[in-house]
Protein backbone atom coordinates (compact mmCIF):
# COMPACT_ATOMS: atom_id res chain seq x y z
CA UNK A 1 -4.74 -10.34 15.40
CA UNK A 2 -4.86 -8.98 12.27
CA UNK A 3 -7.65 -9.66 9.08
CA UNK A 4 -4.53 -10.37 6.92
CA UNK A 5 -3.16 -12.92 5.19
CA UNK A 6 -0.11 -13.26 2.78
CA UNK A 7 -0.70 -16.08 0.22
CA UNK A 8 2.28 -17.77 -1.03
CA UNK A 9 1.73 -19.74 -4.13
CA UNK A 10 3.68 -22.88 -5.94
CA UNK A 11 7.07 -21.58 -5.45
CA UNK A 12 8.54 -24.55 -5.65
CA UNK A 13 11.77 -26.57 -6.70
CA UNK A 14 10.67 -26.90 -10.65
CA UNK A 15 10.25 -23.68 -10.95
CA UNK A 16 13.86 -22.98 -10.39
CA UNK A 17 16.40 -22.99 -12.75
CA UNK A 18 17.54 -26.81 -13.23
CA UNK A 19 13.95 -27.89 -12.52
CA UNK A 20 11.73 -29.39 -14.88
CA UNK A 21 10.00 -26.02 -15.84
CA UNK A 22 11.61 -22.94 -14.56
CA UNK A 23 10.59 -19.44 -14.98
CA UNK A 24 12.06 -15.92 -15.70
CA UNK A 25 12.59 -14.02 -13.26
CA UNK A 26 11.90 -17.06 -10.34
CA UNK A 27 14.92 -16.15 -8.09
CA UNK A 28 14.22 -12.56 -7.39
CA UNK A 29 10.38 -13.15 -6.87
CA UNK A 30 11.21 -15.21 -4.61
CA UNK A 31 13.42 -12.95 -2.78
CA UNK A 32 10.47 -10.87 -2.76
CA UNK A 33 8.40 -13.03 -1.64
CA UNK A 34 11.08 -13.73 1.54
CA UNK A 35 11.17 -10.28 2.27
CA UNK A 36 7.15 -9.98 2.20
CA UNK A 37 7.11 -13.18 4.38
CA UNK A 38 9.11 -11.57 7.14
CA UNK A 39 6.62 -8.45 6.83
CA UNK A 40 3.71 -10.57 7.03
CA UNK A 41 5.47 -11.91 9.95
CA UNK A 42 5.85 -8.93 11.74
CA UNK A 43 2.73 -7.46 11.67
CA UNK A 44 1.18 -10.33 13.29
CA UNK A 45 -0.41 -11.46 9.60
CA UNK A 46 -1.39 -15.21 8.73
CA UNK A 47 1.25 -16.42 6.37
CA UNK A 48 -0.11 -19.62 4.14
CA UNK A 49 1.89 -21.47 1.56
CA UNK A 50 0.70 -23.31 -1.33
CA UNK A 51 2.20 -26.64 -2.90
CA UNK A 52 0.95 -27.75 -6.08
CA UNK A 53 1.04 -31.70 -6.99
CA UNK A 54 -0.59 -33.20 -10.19
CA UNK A 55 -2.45 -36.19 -9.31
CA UNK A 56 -0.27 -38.49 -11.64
CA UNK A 57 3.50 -39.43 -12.09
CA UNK A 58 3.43 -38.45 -15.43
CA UNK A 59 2.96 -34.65 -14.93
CA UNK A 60 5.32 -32.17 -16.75
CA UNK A 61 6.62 -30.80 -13.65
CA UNK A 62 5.21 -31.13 -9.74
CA UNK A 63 5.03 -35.20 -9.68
CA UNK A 64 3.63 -36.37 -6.83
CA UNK A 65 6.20 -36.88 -3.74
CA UNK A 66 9.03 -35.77 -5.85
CA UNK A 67 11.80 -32.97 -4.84
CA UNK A 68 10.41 -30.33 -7.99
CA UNK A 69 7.22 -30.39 -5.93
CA UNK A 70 8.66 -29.30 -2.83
CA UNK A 71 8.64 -25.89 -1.61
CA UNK A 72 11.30 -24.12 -2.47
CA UNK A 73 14.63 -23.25 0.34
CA UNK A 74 14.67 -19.72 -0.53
CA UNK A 75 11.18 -19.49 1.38
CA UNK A 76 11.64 -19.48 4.97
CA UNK A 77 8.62 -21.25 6.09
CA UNK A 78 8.02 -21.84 9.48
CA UNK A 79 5.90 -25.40 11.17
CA UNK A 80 3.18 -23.15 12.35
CA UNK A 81 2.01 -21.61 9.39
CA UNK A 82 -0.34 -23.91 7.10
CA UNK A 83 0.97 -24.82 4.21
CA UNK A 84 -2.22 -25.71 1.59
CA UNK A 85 -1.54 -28.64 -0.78
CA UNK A 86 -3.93 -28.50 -4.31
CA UNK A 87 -4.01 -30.49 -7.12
CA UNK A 88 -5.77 -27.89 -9.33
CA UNK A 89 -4.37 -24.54 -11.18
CA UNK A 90 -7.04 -22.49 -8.55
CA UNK A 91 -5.89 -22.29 -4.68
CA UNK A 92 -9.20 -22.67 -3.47
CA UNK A 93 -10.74 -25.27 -5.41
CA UNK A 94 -10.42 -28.95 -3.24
CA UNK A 95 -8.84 -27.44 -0.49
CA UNK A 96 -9.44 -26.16 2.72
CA UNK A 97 -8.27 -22.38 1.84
CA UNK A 98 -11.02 -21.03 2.29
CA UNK A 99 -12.31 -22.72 5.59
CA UNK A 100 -8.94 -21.76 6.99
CA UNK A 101 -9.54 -17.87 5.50
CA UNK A 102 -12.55 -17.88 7.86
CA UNK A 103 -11.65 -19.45 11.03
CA UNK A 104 -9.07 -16.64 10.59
CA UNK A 105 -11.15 -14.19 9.90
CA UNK A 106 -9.40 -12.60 6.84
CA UNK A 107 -11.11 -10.19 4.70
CA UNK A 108 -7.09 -8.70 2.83
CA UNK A 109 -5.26 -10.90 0.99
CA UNK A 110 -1.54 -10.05 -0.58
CA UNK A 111 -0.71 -12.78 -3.14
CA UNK A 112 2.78 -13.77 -4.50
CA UNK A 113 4.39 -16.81 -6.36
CA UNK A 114 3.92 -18.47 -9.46
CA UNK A 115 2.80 -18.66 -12.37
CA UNK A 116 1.41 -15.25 -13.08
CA UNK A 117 -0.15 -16.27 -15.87
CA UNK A 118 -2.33 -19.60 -13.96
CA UNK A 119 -1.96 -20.16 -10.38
CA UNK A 120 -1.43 -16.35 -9.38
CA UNK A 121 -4.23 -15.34 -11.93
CA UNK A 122 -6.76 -17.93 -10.67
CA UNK A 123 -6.04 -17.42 -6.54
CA UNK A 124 -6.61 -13.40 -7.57
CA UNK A 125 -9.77 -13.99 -9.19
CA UNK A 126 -11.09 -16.40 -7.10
CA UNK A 127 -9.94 -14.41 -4.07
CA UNK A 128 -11.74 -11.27 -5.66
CA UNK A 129 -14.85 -13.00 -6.51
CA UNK A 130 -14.77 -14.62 -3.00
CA UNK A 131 -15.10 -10.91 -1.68
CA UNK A 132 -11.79 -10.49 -0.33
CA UNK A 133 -9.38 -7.62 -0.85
CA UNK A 134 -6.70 -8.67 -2.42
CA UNK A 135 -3.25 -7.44 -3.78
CA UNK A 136 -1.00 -8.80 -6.01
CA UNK A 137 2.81 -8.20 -5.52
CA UNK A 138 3.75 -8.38 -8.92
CA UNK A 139 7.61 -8.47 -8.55
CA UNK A 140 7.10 -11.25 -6.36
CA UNK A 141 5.43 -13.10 -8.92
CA UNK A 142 7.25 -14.92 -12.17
CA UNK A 143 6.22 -16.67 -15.81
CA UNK A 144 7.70 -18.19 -18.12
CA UNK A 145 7.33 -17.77 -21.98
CA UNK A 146 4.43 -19.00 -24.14
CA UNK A 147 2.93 -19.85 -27.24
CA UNK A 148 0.15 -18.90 -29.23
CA UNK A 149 -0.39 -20.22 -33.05
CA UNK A 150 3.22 -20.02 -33.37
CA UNK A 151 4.15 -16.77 -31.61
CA UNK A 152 6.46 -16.72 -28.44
CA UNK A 153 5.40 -14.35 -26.13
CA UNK A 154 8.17 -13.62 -24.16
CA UNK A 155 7.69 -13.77 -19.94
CA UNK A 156 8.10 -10.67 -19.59
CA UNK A 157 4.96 -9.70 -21.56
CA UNK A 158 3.18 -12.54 -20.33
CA UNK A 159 3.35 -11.09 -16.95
CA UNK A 160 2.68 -7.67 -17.80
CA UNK A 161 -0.43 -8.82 -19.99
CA UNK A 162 -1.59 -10.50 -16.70
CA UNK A 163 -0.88 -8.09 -13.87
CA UNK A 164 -2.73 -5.21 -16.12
CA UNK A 165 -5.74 -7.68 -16.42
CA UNK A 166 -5.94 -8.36 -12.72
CA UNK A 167 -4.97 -4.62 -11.70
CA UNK A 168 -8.01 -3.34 -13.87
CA UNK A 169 -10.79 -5.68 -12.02
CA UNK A 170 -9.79 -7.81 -9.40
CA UNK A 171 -6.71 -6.66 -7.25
CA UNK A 172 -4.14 -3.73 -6.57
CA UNK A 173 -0.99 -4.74 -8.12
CA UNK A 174 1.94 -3.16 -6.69
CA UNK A 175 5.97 -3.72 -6.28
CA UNK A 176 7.12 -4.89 -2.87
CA UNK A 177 8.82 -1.15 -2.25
CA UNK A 178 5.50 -0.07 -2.65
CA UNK A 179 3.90 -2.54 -0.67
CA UNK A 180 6.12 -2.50 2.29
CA UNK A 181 6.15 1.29 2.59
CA UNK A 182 2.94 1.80 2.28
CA UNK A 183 1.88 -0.48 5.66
């Protein structure tokens, strides 16, 4: 079996247009992310989804039990492949990610979901500093705009900003023609 794995983060019901905080560019990530799942799939990889729930009712988005928080139809996830729940912005922090990593015996990671700017950034990080190889899909990955001191950064930069910082230091960042081509 292969020392791959294809990480799946938080791509979930809010972030989709008519949930509580949806993101530019969620749909066609997530058709990415499909079409990387299917990949993963057929080269025998480990395919692992995360679902994020804050730990009270009151959370902006991903309430505890409720349909926002639910993985998201456009994934087609399968009973046999884990799917990781956290209650933290960083995949591997109060989970069992990376006891499951080893009893796999993964040492490549590809990473996809959302946001780019938290959940994607942390999971790349950690996976980096963890001393896997990673890669980040970036077109499979999606953010939403932000402020700063009264400036909007729009998505789009947000996401740039972020895949440069991880694609200097902690991960190869490529699109999912590249990606797929390249295997």
């Amino acid at each position: 079996m292969s020392k791959r794995a294809l990480i799946v983060v938080d791509i979930q019901n809010d972030y989709f247009p008519g949930g509580k905080w949806p993101l530019s560019g969620v749909e066609a990530a997530a058709d990415n992310a499909a079409r990387l799942i299917e990949a993963a799939r057929s080269d025998e990889d480990l395919v692992v989804y995360i679902r994020h729930e804050f730990a009270n009712d009151d959370a902006p988005f991903f309430a505890p039990g409720s349909e926002g928080a639910q993985l998201h139809p456009t994934l087609p996830t399968r009973p046999e492949e884990p799917v990781i729940l956290k209650h933290r912005v960083n995949s591997f922090l109060e989970t069992d990610l990376a006891a499951l990593l080893e009893r796999h015996e993964v040492t490549d990671l590809t990473i996809v979901g959302s946001m780019s700017h938290m959940c994607i950034d942390a999971v790349t990080r950690a996976s980096a500093d963890l001393g896997y190889n990673v890669t980040v899909i970036h077109d499979a990955c999606a953010a939403r705009d932000l402020e700063f001191n009264g400036l909007t950064v729009p998505a789009a930069h947000v996401h740039g900003a972020f895949m440069a910082a991880l694609g200097f230091g902690y991960a190869s960042v490529v699109s999912t023609e590249q990606f797929l081509t390249r295997q």
